[in-house]
N, C-alpha and C. Protein backbone atom coordinates (compact mmCIF):
# COMPACT_ATOMS: atom_id res chain seq x y z
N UNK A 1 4.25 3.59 13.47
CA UNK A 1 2.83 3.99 13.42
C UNK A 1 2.22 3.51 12.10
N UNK A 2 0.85 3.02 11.87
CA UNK A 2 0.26 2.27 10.89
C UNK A 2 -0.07 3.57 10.23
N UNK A 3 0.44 2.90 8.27
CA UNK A 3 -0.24 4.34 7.83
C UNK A 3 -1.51 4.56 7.86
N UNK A 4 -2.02 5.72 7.74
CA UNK A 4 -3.33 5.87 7.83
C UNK A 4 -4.01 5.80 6.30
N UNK A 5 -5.11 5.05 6.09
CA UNK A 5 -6.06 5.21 5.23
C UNK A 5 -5.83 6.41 4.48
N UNK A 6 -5.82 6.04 3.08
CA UNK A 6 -5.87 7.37 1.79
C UNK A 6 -7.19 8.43 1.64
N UNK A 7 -8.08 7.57 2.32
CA UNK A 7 -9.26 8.12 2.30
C UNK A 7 -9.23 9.42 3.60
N UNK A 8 -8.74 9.16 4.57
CA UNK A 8 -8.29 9.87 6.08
C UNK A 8 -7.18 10.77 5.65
N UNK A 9 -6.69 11.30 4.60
CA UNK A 9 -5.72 11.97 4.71
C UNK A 9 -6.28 13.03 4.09
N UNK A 10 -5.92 14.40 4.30
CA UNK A 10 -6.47 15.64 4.74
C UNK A 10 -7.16 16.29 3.32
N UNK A 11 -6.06 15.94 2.14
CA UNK A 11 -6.33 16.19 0.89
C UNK A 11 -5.76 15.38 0.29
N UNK A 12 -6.17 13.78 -0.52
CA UNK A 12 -5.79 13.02 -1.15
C UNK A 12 -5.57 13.38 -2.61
N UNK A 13 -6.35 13.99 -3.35
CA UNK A 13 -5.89 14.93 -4.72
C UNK A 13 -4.25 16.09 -5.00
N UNK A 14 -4.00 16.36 -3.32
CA UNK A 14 -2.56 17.23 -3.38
C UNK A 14 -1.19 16.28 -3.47
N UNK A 15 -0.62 16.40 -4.74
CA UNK A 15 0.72 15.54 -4.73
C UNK A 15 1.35 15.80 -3.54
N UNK A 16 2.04 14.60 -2.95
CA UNK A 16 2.86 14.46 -2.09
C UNK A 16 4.47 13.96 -2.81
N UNK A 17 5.13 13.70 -1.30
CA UNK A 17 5.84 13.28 -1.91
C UNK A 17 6.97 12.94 -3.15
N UNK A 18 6.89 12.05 -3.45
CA UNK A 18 7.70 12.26 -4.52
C UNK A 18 7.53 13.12 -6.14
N UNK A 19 5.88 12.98 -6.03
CA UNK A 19 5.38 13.78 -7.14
C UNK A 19 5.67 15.12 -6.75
N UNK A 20 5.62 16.24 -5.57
CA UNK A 20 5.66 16.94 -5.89
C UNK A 20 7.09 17.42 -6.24
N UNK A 21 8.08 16.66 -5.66
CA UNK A 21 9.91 16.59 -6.17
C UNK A 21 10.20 16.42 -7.54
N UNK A 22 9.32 15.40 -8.24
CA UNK A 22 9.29 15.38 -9.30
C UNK A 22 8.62 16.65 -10.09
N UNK A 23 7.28 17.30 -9.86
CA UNK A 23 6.79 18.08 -10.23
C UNK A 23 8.37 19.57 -10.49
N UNK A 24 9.36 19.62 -9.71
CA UNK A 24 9.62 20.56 -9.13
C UNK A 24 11.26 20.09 -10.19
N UNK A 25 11.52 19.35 -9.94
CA UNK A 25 12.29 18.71 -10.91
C UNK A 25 11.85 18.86 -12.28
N UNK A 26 11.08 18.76 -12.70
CA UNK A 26 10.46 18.94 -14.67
C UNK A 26 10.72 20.58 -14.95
N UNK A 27 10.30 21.42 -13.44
CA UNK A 27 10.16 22.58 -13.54
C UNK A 27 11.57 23.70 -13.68
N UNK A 28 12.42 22.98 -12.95
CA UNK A 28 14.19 23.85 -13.08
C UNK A 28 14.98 23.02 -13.93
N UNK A 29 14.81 21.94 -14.20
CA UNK A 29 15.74 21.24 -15.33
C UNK A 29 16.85 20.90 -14.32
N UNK A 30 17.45 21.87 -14.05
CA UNK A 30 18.81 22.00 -13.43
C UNK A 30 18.51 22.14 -11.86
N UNK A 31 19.55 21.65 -11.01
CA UNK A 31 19.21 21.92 -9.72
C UNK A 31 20.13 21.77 -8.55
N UNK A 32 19.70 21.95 -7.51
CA UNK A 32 20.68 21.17 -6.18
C UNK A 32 19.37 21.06 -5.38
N UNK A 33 19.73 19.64 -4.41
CA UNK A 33 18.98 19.65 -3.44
C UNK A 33 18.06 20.56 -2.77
N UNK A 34 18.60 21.39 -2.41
CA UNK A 34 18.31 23.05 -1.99
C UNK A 34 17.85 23.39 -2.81
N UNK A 35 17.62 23.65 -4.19
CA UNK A 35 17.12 24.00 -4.84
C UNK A 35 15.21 23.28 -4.63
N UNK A 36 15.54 22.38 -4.88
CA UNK A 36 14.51 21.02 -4.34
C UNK A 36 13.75 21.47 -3.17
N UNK A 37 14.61 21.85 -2.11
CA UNK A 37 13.53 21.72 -0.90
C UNK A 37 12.98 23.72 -1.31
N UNK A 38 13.44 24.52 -1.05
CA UNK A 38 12.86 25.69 -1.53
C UNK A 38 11.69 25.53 -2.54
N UNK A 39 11.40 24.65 -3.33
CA UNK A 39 10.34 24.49 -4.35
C UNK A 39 9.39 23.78 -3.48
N UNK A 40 9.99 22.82 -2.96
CA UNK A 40 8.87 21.35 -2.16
C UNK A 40 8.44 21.89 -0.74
N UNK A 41 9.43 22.49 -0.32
CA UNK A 41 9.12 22.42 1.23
C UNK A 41 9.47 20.86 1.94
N UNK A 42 9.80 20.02 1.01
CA UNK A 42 9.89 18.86 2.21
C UNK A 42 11.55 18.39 1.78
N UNK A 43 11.58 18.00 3.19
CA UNK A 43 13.32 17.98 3.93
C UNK A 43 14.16 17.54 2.90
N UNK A 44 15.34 17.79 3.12
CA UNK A 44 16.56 17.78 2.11
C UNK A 44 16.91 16.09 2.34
N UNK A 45 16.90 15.83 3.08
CA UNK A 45 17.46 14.54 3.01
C UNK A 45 16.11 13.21 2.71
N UNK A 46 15.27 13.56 2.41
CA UNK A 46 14.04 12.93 1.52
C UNK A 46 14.40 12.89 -0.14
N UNK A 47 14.35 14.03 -0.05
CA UNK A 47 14.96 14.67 -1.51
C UNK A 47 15.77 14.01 -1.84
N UNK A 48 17.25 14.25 -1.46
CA UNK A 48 18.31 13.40 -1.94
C UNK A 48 18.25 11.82 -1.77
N UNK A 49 17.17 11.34 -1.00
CA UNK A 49 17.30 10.05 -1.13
C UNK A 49 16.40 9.76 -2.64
N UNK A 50 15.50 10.55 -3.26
CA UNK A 50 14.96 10.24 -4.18
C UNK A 50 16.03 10.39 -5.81
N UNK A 51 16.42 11.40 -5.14
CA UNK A 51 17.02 12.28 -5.83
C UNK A 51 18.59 11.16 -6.74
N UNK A 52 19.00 10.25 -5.57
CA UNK A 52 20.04 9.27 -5.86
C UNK A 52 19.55 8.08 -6.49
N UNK A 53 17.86 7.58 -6.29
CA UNK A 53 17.01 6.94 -7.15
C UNK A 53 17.84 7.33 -8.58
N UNK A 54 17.05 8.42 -8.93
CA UNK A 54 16.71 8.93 -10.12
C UNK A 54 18.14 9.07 -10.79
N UNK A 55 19.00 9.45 -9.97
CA UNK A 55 20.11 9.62 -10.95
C UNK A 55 20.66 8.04 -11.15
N UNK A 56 20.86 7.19 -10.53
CA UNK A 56 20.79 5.56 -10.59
C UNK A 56 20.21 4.74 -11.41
N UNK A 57 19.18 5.33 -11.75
CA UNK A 57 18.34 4.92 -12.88
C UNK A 57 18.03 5.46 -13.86
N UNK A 58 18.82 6.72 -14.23
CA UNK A 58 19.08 7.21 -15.49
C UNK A 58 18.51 8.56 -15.97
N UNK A 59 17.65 8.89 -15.16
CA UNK A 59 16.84 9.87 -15.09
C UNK A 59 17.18 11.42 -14.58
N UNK A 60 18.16 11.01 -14.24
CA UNK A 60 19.35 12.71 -13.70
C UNK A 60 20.52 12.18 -13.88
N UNK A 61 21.40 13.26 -14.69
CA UNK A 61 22.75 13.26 -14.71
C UNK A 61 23.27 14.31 -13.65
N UNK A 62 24.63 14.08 -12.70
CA UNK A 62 25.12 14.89 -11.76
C UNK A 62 26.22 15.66 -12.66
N UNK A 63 26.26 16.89 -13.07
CA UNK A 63 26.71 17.71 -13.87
C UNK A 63 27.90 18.41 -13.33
N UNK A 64 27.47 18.79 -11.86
CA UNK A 64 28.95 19.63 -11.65
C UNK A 64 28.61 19.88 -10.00
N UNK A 65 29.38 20.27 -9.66
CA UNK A 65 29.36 21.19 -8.17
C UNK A 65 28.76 22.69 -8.05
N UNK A 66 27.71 22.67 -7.62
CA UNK A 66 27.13 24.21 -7.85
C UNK A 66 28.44 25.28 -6.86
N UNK A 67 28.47 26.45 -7.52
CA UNK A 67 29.11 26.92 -6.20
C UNK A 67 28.05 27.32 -4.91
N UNK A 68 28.67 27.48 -3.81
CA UNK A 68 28.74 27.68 -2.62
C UNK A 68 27.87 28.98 -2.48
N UNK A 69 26.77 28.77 -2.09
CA UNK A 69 26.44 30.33 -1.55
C UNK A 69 26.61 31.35 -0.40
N UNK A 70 27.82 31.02 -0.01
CA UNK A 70 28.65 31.45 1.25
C UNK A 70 29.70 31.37 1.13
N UNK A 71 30.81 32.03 0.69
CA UNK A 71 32.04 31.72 0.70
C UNK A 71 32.63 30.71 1.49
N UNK A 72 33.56 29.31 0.90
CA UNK A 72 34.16 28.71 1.49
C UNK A 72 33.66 27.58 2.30
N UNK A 73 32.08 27.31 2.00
CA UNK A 73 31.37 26.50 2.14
C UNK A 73 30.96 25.66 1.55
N UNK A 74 30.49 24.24 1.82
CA UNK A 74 30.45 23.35 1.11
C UNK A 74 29.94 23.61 -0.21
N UNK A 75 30.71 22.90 -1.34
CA UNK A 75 30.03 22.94 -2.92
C UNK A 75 28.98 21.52 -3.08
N UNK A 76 27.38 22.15 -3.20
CA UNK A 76 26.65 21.09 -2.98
C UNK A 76 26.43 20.77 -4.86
N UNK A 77 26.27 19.52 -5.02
CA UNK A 77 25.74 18.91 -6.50
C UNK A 77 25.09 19.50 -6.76
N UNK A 78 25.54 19.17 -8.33
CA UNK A 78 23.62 19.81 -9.22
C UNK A 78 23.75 18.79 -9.95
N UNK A 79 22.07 18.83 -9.95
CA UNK A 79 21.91 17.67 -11.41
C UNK A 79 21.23 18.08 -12.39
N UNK A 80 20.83 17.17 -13.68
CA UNK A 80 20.28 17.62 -14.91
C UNK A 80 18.94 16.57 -15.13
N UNK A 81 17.55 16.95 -15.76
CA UNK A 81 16.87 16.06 -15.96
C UNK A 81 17.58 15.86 -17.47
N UNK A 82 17.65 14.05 -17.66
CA UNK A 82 18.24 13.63 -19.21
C UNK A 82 16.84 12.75 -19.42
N UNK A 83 16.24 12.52 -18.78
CA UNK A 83 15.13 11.35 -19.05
C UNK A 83 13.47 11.65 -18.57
N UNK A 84 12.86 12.59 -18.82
CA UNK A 84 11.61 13.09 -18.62
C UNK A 84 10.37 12.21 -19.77
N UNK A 85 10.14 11.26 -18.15
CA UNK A 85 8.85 10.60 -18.76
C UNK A 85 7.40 10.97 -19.06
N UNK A 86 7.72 12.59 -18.29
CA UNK A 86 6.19 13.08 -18.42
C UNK A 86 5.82 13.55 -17.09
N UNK A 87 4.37 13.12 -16.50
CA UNK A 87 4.03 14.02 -15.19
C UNK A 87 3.86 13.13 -14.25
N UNK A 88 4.07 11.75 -14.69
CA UNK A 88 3.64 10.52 -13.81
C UNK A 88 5.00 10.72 -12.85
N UNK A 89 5.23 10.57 -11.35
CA UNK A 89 6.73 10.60 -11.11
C UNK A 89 7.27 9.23 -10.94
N UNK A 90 8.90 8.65 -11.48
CA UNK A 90 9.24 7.17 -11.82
C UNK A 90 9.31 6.88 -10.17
N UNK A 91 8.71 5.87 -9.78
CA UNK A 91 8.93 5.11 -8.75
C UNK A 91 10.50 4.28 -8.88
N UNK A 92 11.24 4.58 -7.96
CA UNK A 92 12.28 3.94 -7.61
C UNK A 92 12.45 4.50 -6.38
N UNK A 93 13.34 3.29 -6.30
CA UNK A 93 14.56 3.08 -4.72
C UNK A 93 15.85 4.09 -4.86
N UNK A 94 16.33 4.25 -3.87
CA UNK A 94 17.57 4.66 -3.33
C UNK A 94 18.64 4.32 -4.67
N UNK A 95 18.51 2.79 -4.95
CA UNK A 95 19.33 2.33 -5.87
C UNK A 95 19.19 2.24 -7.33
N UNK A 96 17.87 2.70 -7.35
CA UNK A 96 17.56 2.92 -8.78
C UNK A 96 16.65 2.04 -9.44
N UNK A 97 16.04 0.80 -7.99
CA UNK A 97 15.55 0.00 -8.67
C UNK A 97 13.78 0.01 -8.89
N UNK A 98 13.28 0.15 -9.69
CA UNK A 98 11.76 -0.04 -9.68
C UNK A 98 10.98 -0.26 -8.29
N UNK A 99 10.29 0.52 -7.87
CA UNK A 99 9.09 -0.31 -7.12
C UNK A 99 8.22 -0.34 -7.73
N UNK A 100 7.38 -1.79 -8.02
CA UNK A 100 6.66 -2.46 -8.26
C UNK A 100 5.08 -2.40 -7.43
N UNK A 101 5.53 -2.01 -6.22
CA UNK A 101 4.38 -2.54 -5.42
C UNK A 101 3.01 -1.27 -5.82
N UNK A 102 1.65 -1.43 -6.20
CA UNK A 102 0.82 -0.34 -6.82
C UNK A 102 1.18 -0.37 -8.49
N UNK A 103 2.20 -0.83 -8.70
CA UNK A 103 2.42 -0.76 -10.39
C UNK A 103 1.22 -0.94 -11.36
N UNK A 104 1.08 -2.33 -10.70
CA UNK A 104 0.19 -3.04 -11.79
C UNK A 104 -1.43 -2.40 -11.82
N UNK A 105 -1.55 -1.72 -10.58
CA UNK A 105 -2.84 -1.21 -11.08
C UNK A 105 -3.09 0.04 -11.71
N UNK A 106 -1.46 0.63 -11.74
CA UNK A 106 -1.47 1.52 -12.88
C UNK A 106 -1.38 1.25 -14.11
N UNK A 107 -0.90 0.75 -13.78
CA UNK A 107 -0.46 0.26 -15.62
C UNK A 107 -2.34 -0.71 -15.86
N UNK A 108 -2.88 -0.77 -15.24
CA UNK A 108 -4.53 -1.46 -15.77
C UNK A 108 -5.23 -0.27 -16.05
N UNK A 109 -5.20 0.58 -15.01
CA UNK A 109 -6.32 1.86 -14.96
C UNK A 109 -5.84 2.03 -16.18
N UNK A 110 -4.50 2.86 -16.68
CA UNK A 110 -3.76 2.97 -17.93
C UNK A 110 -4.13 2.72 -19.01
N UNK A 111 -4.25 1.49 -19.30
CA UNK A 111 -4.56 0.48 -20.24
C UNK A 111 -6.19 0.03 -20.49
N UNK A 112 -7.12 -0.09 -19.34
CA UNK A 112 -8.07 0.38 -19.93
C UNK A 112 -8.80 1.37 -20.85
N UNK A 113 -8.19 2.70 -20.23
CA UNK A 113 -8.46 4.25 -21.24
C UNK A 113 -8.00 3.54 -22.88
N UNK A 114 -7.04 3.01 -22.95
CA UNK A 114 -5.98 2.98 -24.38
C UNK A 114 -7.60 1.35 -25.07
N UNK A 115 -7.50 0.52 -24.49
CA UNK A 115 -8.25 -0.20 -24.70
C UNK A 115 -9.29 -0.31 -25.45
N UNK A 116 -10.30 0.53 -24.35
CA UNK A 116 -11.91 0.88 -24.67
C UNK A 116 -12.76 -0.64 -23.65
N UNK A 117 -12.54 -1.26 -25.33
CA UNK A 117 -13.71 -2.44 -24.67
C UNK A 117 -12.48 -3.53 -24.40
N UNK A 118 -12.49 -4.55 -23.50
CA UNK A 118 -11.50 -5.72 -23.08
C UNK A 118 -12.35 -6.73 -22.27
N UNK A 119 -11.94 -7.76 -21.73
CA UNK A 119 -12.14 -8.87 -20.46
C UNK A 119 -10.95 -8.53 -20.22
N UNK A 120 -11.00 -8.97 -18.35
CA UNK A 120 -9.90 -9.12 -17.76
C UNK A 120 -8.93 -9.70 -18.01
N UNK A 121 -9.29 -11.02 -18.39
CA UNK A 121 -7.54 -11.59 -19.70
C UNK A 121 -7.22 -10.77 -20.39
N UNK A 122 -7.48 -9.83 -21.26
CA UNK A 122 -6.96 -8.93 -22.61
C UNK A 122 -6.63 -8.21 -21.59
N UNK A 123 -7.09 -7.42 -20.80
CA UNK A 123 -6.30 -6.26 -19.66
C UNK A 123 -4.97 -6.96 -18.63
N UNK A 124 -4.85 -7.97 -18.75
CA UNK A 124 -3.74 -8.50 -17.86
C UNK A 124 -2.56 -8.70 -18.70
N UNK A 125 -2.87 -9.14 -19.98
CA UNK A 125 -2.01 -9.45 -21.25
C UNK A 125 -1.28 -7.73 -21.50
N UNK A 126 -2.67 -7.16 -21.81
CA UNK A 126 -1.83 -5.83 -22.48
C UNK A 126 -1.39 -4.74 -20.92
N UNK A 127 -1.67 -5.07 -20.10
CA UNK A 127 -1.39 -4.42 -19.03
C UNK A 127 0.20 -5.23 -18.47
N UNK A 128 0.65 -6.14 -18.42
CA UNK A 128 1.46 -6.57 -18.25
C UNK A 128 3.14 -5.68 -18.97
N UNK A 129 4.05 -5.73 -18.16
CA UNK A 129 5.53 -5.38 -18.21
C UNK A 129 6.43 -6.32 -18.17
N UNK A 130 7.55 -6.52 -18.51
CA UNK A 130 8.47 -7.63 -18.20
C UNK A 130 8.93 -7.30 -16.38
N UNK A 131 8.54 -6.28 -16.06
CA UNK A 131 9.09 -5.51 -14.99
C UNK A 131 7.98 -6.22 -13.92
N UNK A 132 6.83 -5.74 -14.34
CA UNK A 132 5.70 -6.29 -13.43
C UNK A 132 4.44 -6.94 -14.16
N UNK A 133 4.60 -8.24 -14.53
CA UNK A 133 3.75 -8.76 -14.89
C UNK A 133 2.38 -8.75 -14.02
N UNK A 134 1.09 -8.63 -14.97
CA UNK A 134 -0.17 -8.48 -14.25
C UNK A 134 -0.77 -10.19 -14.15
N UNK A 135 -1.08 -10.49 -13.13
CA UNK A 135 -1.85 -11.61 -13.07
C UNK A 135 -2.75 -11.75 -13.69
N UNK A 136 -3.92 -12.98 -13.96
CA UNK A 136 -5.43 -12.72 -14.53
C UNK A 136 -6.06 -12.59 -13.61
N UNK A 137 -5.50 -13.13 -11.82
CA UNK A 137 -6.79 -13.13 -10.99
C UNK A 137 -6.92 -11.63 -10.66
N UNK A 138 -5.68 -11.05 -10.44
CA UNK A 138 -5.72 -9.44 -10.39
C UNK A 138 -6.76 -8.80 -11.32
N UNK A 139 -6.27 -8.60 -12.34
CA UNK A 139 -7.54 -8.03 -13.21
C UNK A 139 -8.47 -8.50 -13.43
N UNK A 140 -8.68 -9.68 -13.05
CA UNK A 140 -10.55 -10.17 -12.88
C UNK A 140 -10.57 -9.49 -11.47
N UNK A 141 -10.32 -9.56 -10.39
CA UNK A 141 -10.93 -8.72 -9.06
C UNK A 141 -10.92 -7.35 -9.23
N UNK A 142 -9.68 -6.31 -9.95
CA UNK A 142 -10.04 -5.20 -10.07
C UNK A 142 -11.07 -4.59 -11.30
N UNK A 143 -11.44 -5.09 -12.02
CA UNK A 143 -12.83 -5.44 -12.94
C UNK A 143 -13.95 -5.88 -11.80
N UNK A 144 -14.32 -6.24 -11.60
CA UNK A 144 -14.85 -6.68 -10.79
C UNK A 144 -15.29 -5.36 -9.69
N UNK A 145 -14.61 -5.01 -9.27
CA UNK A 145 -14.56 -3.86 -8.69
C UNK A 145 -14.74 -2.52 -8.83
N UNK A 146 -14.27 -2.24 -10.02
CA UNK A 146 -14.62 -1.31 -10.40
C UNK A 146 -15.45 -0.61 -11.50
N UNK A 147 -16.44 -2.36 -11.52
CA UNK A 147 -17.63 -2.12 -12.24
C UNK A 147 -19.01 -1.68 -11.36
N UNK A 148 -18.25 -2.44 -9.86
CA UNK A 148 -19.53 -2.13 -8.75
C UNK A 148 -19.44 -0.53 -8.68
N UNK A 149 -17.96 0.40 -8.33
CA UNK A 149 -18.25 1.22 -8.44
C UNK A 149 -18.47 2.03 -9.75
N UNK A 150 -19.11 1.94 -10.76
CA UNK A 150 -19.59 2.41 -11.69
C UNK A 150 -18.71 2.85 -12.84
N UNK A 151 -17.39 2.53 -12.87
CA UNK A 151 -16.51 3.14 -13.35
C UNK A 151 -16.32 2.06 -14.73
N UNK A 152 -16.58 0.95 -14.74
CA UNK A 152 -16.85 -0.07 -15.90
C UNK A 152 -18.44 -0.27 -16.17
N UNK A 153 -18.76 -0.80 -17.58
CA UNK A 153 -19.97 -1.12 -17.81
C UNK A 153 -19.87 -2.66 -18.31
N UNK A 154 -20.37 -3.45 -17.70
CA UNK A 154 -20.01 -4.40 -18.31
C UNK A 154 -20.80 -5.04 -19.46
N UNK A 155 -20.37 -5.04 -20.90
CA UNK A 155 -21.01 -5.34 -21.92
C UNK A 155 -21.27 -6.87 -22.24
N UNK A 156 -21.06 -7.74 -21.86
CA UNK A 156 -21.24 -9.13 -21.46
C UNK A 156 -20.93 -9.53 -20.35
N UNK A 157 -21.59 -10.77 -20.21
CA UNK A 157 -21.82 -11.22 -18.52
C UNK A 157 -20.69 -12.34 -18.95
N UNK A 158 -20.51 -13.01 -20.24
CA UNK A 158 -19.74 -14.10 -20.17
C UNK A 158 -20.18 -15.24 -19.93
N UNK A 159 -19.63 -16.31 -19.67
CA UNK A 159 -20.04 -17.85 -19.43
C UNK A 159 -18.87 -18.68 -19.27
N UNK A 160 -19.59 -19.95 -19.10
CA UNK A 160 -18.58 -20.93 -18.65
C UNK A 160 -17.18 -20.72 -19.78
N UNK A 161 -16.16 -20.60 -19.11
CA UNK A 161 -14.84 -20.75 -19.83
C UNK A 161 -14.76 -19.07 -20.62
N UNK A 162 -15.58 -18.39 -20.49
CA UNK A 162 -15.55 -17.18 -21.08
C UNK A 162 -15.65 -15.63 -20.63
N UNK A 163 -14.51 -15.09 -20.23
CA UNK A 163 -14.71 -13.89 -19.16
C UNK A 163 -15.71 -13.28 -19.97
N UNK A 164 -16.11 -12.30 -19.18
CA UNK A 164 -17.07 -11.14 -19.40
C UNK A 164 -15.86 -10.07 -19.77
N UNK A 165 -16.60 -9.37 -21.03
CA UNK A 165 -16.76 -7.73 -21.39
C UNK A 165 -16.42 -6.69 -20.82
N UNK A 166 -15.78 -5.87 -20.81
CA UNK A 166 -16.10 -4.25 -19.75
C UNK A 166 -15.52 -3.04 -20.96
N UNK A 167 -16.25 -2.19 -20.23
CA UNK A 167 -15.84 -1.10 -21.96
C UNK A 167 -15.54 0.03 -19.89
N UNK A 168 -14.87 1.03 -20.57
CA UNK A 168 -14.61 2.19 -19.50
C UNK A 168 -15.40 3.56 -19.51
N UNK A 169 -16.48 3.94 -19.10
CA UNK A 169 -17.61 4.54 -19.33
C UNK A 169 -16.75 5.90 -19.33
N UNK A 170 -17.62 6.35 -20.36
CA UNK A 170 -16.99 8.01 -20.63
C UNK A 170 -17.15 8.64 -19.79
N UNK A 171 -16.32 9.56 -19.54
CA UNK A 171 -16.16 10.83 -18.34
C UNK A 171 -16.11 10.15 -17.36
N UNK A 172 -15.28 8.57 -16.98
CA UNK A 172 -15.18 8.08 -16.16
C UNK A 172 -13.96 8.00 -15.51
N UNK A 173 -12.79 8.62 -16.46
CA UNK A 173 -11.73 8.26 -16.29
C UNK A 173 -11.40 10.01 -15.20
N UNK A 174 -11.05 9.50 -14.03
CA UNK A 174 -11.33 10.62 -13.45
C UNK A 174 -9.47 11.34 -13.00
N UNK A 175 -8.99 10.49 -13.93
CA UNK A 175 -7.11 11.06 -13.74
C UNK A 175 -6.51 10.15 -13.90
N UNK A 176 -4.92 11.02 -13.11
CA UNK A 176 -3.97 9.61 -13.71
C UNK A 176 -3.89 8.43 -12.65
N UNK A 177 -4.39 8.51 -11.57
CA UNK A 177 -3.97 8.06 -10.65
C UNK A 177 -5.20 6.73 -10.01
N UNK A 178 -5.13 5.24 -10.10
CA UNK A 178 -5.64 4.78 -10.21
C UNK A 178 -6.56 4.50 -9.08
N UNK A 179 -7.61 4.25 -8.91
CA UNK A 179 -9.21 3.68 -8.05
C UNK A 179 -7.94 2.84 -7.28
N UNK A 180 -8.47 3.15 -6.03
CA UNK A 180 -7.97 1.99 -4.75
C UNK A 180 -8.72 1.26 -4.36
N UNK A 181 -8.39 -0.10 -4.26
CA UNK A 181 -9.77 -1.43 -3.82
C UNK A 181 -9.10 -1.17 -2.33
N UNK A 182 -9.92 -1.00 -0.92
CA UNK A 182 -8.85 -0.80 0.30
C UNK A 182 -9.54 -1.82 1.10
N UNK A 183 -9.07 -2.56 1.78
CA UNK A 183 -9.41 -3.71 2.36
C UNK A 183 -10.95 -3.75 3.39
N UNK A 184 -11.21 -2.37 3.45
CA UNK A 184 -12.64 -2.32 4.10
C UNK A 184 -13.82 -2.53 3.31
N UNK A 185 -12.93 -2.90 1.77
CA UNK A 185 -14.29 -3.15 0.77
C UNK A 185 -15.20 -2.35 0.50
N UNK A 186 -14.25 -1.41 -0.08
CA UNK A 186 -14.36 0.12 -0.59
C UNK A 186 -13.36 0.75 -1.50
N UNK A 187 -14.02 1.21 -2.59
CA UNK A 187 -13.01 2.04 -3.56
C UNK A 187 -13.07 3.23 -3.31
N UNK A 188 -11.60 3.79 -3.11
CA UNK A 188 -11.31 5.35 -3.41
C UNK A 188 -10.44 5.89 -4.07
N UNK A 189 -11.19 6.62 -4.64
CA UNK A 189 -10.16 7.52 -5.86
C UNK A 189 -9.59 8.73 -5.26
N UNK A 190 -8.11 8.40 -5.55
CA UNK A 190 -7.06 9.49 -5.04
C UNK A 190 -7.70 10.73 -6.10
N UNK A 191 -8.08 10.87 -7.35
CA UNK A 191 -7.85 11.87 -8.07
C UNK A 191 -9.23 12.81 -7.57
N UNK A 192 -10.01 12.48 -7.05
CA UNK A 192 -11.53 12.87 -6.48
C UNK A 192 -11.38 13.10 -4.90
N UNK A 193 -10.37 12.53 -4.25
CA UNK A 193 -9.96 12.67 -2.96
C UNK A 193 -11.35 11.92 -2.25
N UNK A 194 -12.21 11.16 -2.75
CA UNK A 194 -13.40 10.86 -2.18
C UNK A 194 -13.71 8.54 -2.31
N UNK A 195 -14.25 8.68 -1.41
CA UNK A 195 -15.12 7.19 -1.08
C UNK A 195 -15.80 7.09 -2.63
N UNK A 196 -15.55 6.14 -3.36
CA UNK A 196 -17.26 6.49 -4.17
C UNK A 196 -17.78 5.14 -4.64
N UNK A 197 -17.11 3.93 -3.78
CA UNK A 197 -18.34 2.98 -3.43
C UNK A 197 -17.86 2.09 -1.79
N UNK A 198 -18.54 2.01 -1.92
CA UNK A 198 -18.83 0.70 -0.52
C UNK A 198 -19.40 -0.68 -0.11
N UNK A 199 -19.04 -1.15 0.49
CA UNK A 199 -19.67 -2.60 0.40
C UNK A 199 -20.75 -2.45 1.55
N UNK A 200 -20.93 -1.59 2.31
CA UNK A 200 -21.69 -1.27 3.28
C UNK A 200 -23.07 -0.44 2.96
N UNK A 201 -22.46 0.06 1.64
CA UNK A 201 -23.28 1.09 1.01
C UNK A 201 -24.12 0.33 0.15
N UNK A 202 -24.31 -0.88 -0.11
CA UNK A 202 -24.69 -1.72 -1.23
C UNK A 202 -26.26 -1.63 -1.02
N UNK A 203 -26.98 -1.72 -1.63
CA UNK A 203 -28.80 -2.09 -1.23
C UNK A 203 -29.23 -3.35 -1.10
């Protein structure tokens, strides 16, 4: 089944997913799976697939065998947070390895706030990772974009051989979670749960 549009989903502002595992994880330090789904509500074997991410990539140590809360029944793992990056939750695989895919426009939204004023070259340069390098055409289209929806001002127009300006308008930065360009040629912000431009909407 095709996923559905971010904009179509019931409450786009409520962590899902892995954030809220993670959320739930920062919160016991210590844990078991079970521990996990009692906090999350979502299935144990989601969990532990994230859950083997994170310890793979450094971010949970497996400490011991909890005991059994039933006599004579299985002794399920516990683990430890050793690596707390904060509230963002680390994207990885099963195996521990980075996903990339959405990276880079975090790490721009990101990097604009830290910025202030930039062109899309200076935001691709300092937005860039060895992990996920940012293109220039990327951050010239999401500039671009998210000056229509109001969220950049652009302080020069630029010229031949010379990008244009953008500073990040105060009280614009509306969370952590970055503006989506979605192929209907429309931005929506997960952190607002709302549409807040359109290409349909244009005058």
């Amino acid at each position: 089944m095709p996923r559905r549009p971010a904009h179509l989903v019931a409450d786009a502002r409520r962590p899902e997913g892995r954030e809220v595992i993670w959320q739930a994880i920062r919160k016991l330090g210590q844990f078991t799976t079970l521990d996990l789904e009692g906090e999350t509500y979502i299935k144990e074997s989601t969990i532990r697939t994230y859950v083997m991410g994170l310890e793979r990539a450094g971010y949970l140590e497996r400490i011991e065998d909890a005991p059994p809360r039933v006599p004579g029944a299985f002794r399920a793992a516990r683990w430890r947070l050793v690596k707390d990056m904060g509230v963002e939750a680390p994207r990885v695989r099963r195996d521990g390895t980075v996903v990339v895919q959405g990276l880079s426009r975090e790490q721009m939204w990101r990097t604009m706030r830290i910025l202030g004023t930039f062109t899309w070259r200076d935001l691709a340069v300092q937005a860039s990772t060895e992990e996920c390098p940012v293109a220039e055409s990327e951050a010239r289209h999401y500039c671009r974009y998210l000056h229509r929806a109001g969220y950049l001002h652009q302080v020069d127009a630029g010229g031949p051989g010379r990008p244009g300006t953008y500073r990040l308008l105060p009280g614009r930065y509306t969370g952590p979670r970055p503006p989506m360009i979605q192929r209907v040629r429309q931005v929506f912000d997960p952190n607002l749960g709302e549409v807040v431009w359109s290409a349909g909407g244009e005058a």
